[in-house]
N, C-alpha and C. Protein backbone atom coordinates (compact mmCIF):
# COMPACT_ATOMS: atom_id res chain seq x y z
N UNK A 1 129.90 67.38 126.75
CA UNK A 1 128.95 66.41 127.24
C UNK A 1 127.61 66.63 126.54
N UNK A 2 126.66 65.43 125.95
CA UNK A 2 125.58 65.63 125.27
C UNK A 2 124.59 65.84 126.55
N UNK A 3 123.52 66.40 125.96
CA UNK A 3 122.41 66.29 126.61
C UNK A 3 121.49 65.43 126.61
N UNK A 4 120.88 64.54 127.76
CA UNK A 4 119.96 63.80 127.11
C UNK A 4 118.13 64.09 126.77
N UNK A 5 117.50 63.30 126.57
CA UNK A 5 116.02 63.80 125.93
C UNK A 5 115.61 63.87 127.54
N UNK A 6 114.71 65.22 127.20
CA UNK A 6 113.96 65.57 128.24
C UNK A 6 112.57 64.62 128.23
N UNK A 7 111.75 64.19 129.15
CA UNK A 7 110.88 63.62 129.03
C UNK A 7 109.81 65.06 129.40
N UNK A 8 108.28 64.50 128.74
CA UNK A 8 107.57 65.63 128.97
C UNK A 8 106.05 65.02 129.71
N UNK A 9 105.84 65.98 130.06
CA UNK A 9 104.38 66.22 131.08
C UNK A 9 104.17 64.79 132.13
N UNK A 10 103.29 64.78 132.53
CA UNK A 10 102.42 63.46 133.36
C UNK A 10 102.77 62.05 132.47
N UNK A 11 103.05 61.36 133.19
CA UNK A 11 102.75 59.86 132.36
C UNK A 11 101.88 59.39 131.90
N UNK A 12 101.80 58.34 131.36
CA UNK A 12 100.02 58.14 131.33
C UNK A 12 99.01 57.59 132.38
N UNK A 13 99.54 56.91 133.41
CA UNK A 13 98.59 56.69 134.55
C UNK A 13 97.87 57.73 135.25
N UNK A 14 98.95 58.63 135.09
CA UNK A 14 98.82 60.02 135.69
C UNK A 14 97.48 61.15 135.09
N UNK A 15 97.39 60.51 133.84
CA UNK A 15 96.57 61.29 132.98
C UNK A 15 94.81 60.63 133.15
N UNK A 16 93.99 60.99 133.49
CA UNK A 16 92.55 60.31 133.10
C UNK A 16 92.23 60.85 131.11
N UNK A 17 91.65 59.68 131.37
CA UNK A 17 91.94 59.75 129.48
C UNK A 17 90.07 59.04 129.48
N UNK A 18 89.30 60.03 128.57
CA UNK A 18 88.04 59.96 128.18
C UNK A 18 88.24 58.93 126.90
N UNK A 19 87.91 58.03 126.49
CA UNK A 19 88.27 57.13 125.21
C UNK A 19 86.96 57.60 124.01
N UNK A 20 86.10 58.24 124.87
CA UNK A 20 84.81 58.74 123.20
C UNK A 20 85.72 60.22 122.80
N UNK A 21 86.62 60.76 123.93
CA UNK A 21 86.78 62.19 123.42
C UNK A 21 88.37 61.99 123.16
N UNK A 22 88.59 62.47 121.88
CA UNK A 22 90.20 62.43 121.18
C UNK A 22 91.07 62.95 122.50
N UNK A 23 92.24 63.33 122.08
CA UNK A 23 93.44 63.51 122.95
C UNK A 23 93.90 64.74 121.88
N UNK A 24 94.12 65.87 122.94
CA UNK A 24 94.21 67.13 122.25
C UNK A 24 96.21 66.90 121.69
N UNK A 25 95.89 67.53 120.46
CA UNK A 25 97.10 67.48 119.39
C UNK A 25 98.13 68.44 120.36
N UNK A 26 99.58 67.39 120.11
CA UNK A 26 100.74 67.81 121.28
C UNK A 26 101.48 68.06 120.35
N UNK A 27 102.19 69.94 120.39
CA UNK A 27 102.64 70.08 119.52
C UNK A 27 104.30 70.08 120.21
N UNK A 28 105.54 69.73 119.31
CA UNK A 28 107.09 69.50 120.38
C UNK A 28 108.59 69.99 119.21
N UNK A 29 108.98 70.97 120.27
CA UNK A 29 110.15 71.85 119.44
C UNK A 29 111.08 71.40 120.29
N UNK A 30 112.64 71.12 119.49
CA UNK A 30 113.63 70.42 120.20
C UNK A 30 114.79 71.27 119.81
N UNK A 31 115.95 71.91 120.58
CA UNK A 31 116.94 72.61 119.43
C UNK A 31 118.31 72.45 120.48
N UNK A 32 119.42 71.95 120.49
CA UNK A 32 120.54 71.81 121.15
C UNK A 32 121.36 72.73 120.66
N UNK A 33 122.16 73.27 121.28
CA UNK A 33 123.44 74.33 120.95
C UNK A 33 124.60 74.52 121.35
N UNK A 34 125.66 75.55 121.79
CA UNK A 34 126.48 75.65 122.26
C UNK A 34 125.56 76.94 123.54
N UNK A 35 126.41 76.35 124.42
CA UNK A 35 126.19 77.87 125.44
C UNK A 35 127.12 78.66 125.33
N UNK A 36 126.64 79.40 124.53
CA UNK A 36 127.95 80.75 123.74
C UNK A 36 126.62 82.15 123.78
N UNK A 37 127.61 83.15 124.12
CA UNK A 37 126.17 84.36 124.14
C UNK A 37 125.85 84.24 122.82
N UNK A 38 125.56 84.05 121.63
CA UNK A 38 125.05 84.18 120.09
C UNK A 38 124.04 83.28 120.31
N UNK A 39 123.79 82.31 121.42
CA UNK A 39 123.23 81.10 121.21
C UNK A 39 121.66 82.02 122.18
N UNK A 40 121.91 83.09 122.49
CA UNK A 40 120.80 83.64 123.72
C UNK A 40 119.49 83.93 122.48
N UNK A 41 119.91 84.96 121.91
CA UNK A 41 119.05 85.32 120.75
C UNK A 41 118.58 84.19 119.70
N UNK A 42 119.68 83.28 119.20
CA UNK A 42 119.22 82.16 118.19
C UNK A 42 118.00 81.51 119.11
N UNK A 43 118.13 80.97 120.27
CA UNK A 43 116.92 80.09 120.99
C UNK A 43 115.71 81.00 121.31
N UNK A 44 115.43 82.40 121.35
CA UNK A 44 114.96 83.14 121.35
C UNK A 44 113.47 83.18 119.76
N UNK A 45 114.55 83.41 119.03
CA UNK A 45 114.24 83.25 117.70
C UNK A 45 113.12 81.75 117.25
N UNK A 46 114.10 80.84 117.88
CA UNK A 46 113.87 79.23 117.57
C UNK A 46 112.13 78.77 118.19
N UNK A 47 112.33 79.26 119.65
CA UNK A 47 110.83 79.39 120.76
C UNK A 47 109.72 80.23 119.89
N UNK A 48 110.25 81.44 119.44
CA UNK A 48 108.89 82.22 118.94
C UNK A 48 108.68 81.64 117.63
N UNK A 49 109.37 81.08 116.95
CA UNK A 49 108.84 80.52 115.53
C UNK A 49 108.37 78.68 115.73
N UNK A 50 108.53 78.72 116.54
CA UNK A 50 107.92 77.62 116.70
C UNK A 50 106.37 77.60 117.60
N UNK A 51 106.45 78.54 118.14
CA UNK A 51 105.07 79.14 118.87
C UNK A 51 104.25 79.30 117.88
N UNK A 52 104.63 80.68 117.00
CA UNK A 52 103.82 81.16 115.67
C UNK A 52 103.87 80.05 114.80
N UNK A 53 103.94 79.05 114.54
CA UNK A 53 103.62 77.76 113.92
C UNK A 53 102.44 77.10 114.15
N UNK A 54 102.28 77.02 115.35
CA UNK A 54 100.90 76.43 116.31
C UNK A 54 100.10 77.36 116.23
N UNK A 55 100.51 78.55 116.22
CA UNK A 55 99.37 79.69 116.12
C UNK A 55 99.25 79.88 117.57
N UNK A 56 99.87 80.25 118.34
CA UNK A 56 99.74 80.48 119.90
C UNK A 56 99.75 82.14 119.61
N UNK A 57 98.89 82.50 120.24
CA UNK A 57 98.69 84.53 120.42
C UNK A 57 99.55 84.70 120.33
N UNK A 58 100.13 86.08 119.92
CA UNK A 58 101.41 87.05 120.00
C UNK A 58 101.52 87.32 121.52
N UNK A 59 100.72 87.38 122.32
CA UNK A 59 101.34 87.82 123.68
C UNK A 59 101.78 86.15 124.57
N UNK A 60 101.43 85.35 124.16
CA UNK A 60 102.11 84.23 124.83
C UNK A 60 103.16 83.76 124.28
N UNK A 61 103.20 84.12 122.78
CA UNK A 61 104.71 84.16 121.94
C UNK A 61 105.98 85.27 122.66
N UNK A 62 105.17 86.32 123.32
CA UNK A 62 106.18 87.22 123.35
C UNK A 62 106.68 86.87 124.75
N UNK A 63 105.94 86.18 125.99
CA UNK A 63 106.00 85.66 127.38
C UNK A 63 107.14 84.53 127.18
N UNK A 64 106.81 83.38 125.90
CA UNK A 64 107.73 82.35 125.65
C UNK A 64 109.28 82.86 125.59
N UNK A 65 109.03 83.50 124.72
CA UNK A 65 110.75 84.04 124.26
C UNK A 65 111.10 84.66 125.47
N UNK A 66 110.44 85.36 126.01
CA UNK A 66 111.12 86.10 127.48
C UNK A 66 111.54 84.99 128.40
N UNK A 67 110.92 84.11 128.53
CA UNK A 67 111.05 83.14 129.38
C UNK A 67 112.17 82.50 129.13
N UNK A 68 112.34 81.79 127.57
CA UNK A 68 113.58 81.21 126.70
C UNK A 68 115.01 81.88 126.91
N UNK A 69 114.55 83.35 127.01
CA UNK A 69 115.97 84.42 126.68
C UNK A 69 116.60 84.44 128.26
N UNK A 70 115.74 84.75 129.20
CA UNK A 70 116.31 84.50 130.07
C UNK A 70 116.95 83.43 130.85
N UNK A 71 116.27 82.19 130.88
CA UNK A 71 116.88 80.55 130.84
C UNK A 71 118.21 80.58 130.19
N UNK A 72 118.22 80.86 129.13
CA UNK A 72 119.38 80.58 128.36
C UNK A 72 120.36 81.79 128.60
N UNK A 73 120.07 82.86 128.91
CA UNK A 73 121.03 83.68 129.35
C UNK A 73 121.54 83.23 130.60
N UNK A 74 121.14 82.78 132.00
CA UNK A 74 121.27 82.39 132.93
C UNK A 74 122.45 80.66 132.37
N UNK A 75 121.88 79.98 131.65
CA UNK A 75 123.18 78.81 131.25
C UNK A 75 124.55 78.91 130.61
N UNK A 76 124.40 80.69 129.68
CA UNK A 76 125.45 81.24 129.06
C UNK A 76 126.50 81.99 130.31
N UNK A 77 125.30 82.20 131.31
CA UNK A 77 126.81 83.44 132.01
C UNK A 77 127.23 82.77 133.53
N UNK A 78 126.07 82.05 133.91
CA UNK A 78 126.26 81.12 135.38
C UNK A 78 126.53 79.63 135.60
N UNK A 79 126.51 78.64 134.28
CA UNK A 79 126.42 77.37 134.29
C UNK A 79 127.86 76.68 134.25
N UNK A 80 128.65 77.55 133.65
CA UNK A 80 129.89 76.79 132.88
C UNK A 80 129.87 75.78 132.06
N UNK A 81 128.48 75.13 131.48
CA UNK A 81 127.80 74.66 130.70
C UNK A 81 128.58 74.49 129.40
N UNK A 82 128.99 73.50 128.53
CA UNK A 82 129.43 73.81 127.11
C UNK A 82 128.23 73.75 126.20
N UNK A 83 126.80 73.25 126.57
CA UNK A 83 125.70 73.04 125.44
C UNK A 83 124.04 73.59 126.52
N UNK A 84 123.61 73.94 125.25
CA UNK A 84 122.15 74.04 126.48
C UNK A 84 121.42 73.84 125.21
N UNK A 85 120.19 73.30 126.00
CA UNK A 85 119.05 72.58 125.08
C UNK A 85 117.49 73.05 125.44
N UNK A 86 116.67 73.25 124.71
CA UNK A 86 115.61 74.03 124.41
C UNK A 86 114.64 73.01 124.06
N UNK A 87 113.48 73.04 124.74
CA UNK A 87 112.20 71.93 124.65
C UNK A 87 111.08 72.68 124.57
N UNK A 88 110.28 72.37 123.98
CA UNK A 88 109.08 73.46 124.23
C UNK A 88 107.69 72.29 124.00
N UNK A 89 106.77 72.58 124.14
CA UNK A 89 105.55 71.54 124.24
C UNK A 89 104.36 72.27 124.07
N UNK A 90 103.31 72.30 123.12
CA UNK A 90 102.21 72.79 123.23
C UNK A 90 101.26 72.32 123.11
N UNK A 91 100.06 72.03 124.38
CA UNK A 91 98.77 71.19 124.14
C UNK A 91 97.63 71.67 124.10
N UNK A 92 97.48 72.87 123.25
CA UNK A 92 96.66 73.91 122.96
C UNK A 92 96.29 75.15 123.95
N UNK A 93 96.87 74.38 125.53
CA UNK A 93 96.25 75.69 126.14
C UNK A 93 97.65 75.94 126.97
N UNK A 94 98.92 74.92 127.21
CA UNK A 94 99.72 75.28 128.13
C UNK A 94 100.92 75.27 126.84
N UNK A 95 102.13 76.55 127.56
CA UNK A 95 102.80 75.98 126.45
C UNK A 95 103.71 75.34 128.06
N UNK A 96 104.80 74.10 127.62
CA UNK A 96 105.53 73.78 128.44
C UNK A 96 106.90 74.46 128.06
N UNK A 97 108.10 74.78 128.79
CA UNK A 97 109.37 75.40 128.48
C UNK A 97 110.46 74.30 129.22
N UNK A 98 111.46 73.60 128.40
CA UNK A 98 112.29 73.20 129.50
C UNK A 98 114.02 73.72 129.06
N UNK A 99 114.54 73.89 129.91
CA UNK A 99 115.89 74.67 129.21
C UNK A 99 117.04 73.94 129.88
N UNK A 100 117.58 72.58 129.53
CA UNK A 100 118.35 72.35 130.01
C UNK A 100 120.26 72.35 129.95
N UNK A 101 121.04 72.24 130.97
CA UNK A 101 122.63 72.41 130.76
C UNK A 101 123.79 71.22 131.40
N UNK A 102 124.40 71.93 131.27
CA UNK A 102 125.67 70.17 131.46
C UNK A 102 126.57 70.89 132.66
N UNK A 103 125.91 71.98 132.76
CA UNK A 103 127.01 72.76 133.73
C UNK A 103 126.53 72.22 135.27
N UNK A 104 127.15 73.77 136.34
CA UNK A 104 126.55 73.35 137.43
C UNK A 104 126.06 74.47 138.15
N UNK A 105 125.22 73.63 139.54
CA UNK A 105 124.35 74.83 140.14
C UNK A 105 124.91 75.49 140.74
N UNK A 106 125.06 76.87 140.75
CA UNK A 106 125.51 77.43 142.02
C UNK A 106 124.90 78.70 142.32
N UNK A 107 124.46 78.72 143.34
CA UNK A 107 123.70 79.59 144.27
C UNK A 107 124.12 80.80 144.07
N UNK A 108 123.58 81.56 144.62
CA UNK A 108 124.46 83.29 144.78
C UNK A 108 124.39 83.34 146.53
N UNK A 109 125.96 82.98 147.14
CA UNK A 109 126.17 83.26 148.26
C UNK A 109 126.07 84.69 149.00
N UNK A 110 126.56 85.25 148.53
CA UNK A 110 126.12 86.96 148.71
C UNK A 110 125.69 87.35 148.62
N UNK A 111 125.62 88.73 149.09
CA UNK A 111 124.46 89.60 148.66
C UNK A 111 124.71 90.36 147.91
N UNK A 112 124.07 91.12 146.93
CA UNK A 112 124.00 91.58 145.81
C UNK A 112 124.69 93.26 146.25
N UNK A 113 125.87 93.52 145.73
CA UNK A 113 126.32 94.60 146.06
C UNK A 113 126.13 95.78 145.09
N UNK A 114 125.49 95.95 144.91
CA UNK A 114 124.72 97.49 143.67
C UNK A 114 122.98 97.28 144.25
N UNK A 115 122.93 98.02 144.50
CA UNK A 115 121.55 98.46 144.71
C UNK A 115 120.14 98.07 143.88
N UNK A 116 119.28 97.28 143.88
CA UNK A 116 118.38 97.12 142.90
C UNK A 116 118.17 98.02 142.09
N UNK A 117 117.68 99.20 142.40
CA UNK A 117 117.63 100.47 141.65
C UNK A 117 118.57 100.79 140.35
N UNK A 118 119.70 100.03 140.99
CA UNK A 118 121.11 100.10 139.40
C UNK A 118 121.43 99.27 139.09
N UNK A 119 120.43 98.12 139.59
CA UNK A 119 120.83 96.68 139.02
C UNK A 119 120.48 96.55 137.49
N UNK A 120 121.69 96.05 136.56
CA UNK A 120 121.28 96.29 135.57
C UNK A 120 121.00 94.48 134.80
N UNK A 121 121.17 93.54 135.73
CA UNK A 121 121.16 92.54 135.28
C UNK A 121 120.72 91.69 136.61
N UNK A 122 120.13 90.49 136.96
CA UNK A 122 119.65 89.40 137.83
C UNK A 122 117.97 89.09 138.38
N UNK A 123 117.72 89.84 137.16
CA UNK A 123 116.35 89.33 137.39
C UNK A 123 115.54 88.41 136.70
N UNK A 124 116.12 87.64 135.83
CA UNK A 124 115.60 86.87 135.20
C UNK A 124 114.97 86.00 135.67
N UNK A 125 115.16 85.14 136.84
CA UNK A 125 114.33 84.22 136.98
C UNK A 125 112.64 84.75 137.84
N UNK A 126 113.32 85.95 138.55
CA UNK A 126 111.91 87.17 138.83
C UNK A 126 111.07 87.01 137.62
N UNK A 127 111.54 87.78 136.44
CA UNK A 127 110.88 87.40 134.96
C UNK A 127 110.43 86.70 135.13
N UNK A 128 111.25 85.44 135.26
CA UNK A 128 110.22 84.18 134.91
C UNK A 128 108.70 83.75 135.70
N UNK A 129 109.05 84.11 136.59
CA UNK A 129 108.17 83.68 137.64
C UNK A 129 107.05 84.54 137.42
N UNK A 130 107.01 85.71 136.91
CA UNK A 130 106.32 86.80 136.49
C UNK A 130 105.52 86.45 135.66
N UNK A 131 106.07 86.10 134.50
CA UNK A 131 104.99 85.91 133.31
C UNK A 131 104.73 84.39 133.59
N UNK A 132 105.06 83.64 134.14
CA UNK A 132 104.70 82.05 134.00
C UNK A 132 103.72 81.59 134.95
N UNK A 133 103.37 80.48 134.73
CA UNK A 133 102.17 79.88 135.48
C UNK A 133 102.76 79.46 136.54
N UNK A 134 104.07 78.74 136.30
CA UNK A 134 104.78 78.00 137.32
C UNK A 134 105.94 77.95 137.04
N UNK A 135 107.06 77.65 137.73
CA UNK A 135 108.59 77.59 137.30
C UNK A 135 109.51 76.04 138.39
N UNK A 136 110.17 75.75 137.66
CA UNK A 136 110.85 74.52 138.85
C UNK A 136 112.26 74.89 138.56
N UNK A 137 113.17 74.71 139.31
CA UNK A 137 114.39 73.78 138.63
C UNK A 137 114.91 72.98 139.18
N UNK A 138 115.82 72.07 138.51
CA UNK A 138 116.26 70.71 138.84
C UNK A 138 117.87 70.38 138.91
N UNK A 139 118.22 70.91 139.68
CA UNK A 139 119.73 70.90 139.73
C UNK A 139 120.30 69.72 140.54
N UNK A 140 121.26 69.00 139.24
CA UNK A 140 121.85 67.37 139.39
C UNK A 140 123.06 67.91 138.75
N UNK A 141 123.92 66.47 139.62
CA UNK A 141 125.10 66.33 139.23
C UNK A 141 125.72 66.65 138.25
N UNK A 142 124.60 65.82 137.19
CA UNK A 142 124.85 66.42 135.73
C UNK A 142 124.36 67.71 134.75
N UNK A 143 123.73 68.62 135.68
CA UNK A 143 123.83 69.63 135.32
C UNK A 143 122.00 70.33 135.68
N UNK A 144 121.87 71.00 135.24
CA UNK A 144 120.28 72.16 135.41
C UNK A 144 119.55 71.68 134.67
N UNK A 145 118.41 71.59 134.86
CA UNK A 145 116.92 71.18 134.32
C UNK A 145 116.32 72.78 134.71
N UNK A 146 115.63 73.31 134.04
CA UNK A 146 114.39 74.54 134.45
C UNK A 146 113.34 74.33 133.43
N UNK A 147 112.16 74.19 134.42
CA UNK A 147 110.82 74.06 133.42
C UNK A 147 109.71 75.06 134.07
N UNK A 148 109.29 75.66 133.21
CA UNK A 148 108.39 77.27 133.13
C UNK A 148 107.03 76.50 132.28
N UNK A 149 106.21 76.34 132.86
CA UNK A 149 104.40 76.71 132.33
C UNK A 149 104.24 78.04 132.08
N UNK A 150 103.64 78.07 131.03
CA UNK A 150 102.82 79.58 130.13
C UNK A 150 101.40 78.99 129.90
N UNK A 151 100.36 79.56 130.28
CA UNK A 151 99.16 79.29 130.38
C UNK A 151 98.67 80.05 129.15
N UNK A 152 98.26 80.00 128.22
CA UNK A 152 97.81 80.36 126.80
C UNK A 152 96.12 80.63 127.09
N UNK A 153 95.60 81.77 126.53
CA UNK A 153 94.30 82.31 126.71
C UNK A 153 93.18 80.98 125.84
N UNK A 154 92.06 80.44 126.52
CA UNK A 154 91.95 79.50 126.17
C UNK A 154 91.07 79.98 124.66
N UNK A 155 90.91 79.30 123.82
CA UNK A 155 90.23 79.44 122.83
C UNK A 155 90.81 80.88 121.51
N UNK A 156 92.13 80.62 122.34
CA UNK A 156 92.86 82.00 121.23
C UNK A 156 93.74 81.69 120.33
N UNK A 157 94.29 80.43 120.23
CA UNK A 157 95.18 79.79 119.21
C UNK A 157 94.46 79.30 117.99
N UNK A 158 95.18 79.27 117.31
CA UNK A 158 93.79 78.56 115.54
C UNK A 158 93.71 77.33 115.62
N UNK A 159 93.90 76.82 114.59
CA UNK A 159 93.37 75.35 114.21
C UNK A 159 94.26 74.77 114.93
């Protein structure tokens, strides 16, 4: 099953728009795949070079990919997903993240039987929530939506 285009940010009604002052440059990374574990690291890869393109700091490059690696690890091992898709958005000060799948949602009914202490895996979306400004997800019929804000230090990216 394909994925379709994610739409991004506020609409325009939604937006107040100054007409003497420009509209800050929207920068947009798009990459579809298989949800196969090889695909965790490639989108990994894909997020930080497209960050370091815009010139976004190394520490909000390194927050992105954490954010990316875990999304996409979470569609590789819980979704049953055959594709997951990678959006990214940068408007100089936020980066946007959206990671979407074809699979489906499913909860964790239980409780976690190993001890946090030896948990060696399920914290990713903790992660996320950690380094991000904000986190959603959107679980439909047709599969997971998750979108993560990264708030970028203002006046630290280049041109």
């Amino acid at each position: 099953m394909a994925i379709a285009s994610i739409p991004f940010g506020p609409s325009a009604p939604d937006r107040a728009v100054d007409p003497a002052r420009p509209l800050p440059r929207r920068e947009f990374a798009v990459r579809e795949a298989d949800a196969a574990p090889g695909t965790v690291p490639t989108m990994r890869r894909f997020a930080a070079e497209a960050a370091r393109r815009w010139n976004v700091p190394a520490e909000a490059v390194d927050r992105l990919a954490l954010v990316v690696s875990e999304l996409v690890t979470n569609v590789v091992q819980h979704s049953h997903s055959v594709d997951v898709l990678v959006a990214i958005e940068f408007d100089g000060s936020v980066l946007t993240v959206e990671v979407k799948d074809s699979g489906m949602w499913r909860s964790r009914w239980s409780a976690r039987h190993i001890p946090e202490d030896a948990a060696t895996g399920g914290l990713g979306l903790e992660l996320v929530r950690h380094v991000s400004t904000w986190w959603l997800a959107f679980p439909s019929p047709s599969g997971t939506r998750v979108v993560a804000s990264l708030t970028v230090a203002p006046g630290a990216h280049g041109p």
